[in-house]
Protein backbone atom coordinates (compact mmCIF):
# COMPACT_ATOMS: atom_id res chain seq x y z
CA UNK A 1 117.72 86.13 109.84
CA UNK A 2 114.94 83.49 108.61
CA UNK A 3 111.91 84.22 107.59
CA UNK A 4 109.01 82.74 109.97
CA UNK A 5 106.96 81.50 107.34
CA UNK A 6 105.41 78.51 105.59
CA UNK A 7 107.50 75.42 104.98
CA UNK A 8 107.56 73.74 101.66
CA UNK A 9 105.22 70.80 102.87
CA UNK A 10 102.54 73.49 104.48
CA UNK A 11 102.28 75.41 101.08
CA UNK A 12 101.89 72.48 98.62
CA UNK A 13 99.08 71.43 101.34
CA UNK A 14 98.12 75.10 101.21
CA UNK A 15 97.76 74.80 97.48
CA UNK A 16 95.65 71.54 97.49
CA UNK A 17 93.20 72.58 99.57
CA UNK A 18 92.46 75.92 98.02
CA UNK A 19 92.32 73.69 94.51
CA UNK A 20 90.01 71.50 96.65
CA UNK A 21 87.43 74.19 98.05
CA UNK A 22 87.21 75.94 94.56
CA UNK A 23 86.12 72.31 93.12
CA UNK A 24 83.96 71.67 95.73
CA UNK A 25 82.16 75.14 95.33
CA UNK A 26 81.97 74.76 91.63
CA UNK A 27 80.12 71.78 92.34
CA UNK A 28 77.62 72.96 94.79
CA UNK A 29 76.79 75.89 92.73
CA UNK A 30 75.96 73.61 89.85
CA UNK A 31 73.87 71.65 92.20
CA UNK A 32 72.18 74.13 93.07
CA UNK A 33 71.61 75.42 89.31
CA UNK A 34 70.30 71.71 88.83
CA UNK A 35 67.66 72.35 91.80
CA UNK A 36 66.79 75.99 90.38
CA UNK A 37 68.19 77.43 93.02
CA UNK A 38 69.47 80.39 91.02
CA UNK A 39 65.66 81.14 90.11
CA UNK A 40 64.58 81.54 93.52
CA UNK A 41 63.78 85.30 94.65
CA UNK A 42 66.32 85.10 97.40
CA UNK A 43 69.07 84.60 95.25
CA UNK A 44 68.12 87.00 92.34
CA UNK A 45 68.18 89.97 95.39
CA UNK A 46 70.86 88.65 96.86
CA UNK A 47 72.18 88.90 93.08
CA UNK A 48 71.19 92.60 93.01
CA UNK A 49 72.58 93.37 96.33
CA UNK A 50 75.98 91.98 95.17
CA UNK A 51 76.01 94.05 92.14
CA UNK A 52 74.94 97.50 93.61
CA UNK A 53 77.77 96.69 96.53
CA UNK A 54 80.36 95.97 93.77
CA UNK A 55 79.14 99.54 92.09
CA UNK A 56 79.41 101.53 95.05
CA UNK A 57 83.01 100.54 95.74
CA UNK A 58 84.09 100.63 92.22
CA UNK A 59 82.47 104.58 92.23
CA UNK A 60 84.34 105.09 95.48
CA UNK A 61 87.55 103.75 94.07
CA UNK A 62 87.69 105.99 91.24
CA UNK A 63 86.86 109.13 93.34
CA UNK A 64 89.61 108.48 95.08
CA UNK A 65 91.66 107.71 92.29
CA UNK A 66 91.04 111.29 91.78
CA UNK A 67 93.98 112.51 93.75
CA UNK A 68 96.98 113.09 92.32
CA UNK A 69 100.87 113.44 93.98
CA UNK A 70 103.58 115.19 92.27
CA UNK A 71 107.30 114.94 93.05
CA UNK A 72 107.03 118.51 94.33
CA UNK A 73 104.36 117.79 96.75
CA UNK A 74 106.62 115.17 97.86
CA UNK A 75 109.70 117.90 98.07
CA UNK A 76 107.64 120.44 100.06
CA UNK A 77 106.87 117.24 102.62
CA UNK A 78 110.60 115.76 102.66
CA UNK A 79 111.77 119.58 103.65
CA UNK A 80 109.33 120.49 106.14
CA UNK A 81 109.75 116.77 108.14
CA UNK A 82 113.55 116.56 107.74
CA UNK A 83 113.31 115.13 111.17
CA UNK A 84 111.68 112.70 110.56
CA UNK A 85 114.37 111.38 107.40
CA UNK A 86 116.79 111.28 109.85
CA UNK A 87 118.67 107.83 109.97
CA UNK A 88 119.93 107.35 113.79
CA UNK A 89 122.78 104.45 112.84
CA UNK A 90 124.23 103.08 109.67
CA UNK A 91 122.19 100.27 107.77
CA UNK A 92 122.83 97.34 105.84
CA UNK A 93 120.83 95.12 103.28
CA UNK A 94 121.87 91.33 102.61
CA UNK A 95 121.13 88.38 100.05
CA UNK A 96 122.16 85.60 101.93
CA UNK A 97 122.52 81.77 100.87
CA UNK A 98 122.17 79.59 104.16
CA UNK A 99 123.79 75.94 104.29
CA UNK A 100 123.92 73.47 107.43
CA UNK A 101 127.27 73.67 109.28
CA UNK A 102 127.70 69.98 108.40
CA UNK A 103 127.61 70.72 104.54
CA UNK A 104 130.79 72.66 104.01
CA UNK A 105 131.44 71.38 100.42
CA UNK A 106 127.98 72.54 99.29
CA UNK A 107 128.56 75.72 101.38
CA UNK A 108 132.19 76.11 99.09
CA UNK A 109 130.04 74.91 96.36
CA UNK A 110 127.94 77.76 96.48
CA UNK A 111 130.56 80.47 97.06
CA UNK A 112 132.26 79.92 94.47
CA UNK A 113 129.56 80.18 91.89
CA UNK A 114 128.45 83.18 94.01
CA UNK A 115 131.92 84.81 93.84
CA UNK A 116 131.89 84.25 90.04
CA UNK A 117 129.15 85.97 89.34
CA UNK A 118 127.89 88.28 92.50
CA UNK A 119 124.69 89.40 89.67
CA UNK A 120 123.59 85.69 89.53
CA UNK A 121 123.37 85.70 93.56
CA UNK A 122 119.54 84.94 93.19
CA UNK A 123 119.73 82.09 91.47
CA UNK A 124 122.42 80.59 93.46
CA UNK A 125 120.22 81.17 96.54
CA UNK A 126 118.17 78.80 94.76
CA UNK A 127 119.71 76.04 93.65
CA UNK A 128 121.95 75.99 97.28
CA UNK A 129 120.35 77.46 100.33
CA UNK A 130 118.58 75.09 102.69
CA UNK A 131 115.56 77.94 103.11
CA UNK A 132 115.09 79.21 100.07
CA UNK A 133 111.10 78.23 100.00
CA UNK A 134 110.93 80.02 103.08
CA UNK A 135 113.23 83.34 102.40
CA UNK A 136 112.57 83.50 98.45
CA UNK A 137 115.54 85.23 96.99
CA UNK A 138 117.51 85.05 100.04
CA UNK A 139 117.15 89.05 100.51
CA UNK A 140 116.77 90.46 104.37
CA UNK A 141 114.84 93.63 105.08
CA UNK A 142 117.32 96.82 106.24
CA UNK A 143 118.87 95.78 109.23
CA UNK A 144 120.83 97.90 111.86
CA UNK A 145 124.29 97.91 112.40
CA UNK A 146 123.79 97.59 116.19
CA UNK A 147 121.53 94.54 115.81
CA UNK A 148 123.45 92.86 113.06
CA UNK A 149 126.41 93.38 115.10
CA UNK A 150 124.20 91.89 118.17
CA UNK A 151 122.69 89.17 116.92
CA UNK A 152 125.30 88.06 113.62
CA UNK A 153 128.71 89.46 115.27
CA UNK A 154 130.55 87.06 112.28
CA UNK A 155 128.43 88.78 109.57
CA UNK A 156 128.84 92.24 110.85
CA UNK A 157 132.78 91.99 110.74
CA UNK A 158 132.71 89.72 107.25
CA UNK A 159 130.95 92.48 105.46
CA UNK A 160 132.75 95.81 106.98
CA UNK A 161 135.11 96.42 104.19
CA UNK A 162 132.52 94.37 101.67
CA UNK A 163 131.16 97.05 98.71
CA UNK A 164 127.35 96.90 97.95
CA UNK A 165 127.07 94.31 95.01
CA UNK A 166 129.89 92.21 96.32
CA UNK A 167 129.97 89.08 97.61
CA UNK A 168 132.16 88.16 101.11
CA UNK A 169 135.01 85.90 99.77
CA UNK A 170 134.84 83.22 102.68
CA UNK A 171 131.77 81.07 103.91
CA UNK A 172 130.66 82.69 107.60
CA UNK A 173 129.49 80.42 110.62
CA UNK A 174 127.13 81.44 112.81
CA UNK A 175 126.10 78.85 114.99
CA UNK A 176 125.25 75.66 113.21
CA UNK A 177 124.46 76.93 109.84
CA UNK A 178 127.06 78.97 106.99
CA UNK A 179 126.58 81.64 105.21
CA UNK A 180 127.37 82.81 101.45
CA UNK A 181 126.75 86.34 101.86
CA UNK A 182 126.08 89.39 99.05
CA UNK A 183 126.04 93.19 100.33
CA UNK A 184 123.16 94.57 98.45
CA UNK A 185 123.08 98.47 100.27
CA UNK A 186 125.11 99.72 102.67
CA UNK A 187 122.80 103.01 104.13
CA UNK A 188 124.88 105.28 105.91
CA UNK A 189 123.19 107.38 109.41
CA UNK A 190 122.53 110.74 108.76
CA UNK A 191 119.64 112.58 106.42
CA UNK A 192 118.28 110.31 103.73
CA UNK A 193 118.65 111.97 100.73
CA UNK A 194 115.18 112.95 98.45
CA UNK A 195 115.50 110.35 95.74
CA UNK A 196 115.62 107.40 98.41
CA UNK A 197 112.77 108.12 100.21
CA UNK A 198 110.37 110.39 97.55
CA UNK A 199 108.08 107.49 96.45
CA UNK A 200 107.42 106.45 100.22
CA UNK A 201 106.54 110.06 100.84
CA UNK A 202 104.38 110.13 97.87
CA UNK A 203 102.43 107.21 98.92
CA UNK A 204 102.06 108.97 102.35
CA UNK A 205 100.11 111.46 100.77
CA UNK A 206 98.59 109.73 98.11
CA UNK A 207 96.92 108.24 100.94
CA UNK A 208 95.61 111.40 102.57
CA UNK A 209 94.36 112.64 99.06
CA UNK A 210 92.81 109.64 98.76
CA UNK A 211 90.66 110.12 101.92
CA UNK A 212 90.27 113.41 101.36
CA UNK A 213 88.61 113.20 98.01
CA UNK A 214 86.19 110.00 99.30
CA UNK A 215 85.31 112.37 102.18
CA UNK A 216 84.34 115.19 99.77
CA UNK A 217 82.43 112.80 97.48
CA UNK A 218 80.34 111.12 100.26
CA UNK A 219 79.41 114.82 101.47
CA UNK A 220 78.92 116.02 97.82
CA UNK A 221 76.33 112.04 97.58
CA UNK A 222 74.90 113.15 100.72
CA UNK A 223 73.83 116.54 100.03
CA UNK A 224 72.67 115.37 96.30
CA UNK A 225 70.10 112.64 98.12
CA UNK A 226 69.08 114.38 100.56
CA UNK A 227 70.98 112.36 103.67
CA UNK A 228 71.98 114.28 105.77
CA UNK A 229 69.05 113.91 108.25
CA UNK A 230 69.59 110.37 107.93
CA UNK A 231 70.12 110.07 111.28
CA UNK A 232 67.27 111.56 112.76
CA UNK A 233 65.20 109.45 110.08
CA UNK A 234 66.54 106.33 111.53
CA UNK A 235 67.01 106.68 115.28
CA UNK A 236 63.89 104.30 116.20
CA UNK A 237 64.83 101.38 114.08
CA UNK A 238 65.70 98.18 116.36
């Protein structure tokens, strides 16, 4: 239940060398204004290349920002693919604080904070857990019951009479490390209902407007300068 990503370490050297490269850019580019680079004829057109580029995909973008989803398009969609809304096994969602095995009294430490204030679980997931740079607020993605069950047997039977927005009253071991533990959802199998999924749906089909409209535009661009024997026009070049 960790995230595999960047330790502390990697992003602050992350960090420093971005910093780096943008100062060492700056500085070639005003080398380069020093040596009048920037007044050379391969740099104006590359200039004017950059700019019509930028134009074309900023006129593309708003074509397709044309389309437009309501919450009854979404409706119509959510009835006609019930099938596909249907959730096979029950779900959970977690904010968890982790703390090595050997640290029990931080581990206590952080439940009871935790425990006295289950809204503040964030910010004891920072000041506590030993991944927190890693896992950011501590929150997992929707997990299964079969593979929480699986993989975190003590978490599945800590949390199975534990309310979403409640926090387990008792640190949990798994393995070598302890868990503080927060029920954020608990997502029963079965037909998600409308409101849960709508946005996701609308997104969905945002996305196929969205195509739909560039496709119409680039047809309508092609038929207004004369392209569409482009093809033919260009077969020879090598």
């Amino acid at each position: 239940m960790k995230a595999n990503e960047v330790t502390p370490e990697q992003l602050t050297q992350l960090k420093q060398n971005i910093v780096k490269n943008i100062a060492l850019n700056r500085a070639v580019a005003l080398d380069g204004k020093d040596k009048k680079i920037d007044k050379e004829k391969k740099y104006v057109d590359s200039i004017e290349s950059a700019k019509e580029g930028l134009l074309a995909t900023l006129t593309l973008t708003a074509e397709a920002n044309k389309a437009s989803v309501t919450d009854e398009d979404a409706k119509q969609a959510y009835e006609a693919n019930k099938a596909n809304f249907e959730k096979k096994e029950d779900t959970v969602k977690l904010q968890l604080v982790v703390v090595p095995s050997a640290d029990k009294a931080k581990a206590e430490a952080a439940l009871k904070e935790a425990t006295a204030n289950p809204a503040n679980f964030s910010a004891v997931v920072q000041k506590y857990s030993a991944n927190a740079a890693k896992t950011g607020n501590g929150e997992t993605p929707e997990i299964t019951a079969s593979q929480l069950s699986q993989s975190y047997a003590p978490i599945s039977q800590a949390i199975a009479n534990v309310q979403p927005g409640q926090v387990v009253n008792n640190v949990v071991t798994v393995g070598n490390e302890l868990y503080i533990i927060k029920v954020l959802e608990k997502n029963p199998k079965g037909l998600l209902p409308f409101e849960k999924v709508k946005d996701s749906i609308k997104n969905q089909i945002r996305t196929q407007k969205r195509q739909i409209e560039t496709q119409k535009y680039l047809q309508t661009v092609t038929d207004k300068y004369g392209l569409s024997k482009i093809d033919d026009a260009i077969k020879n070049i090598k």
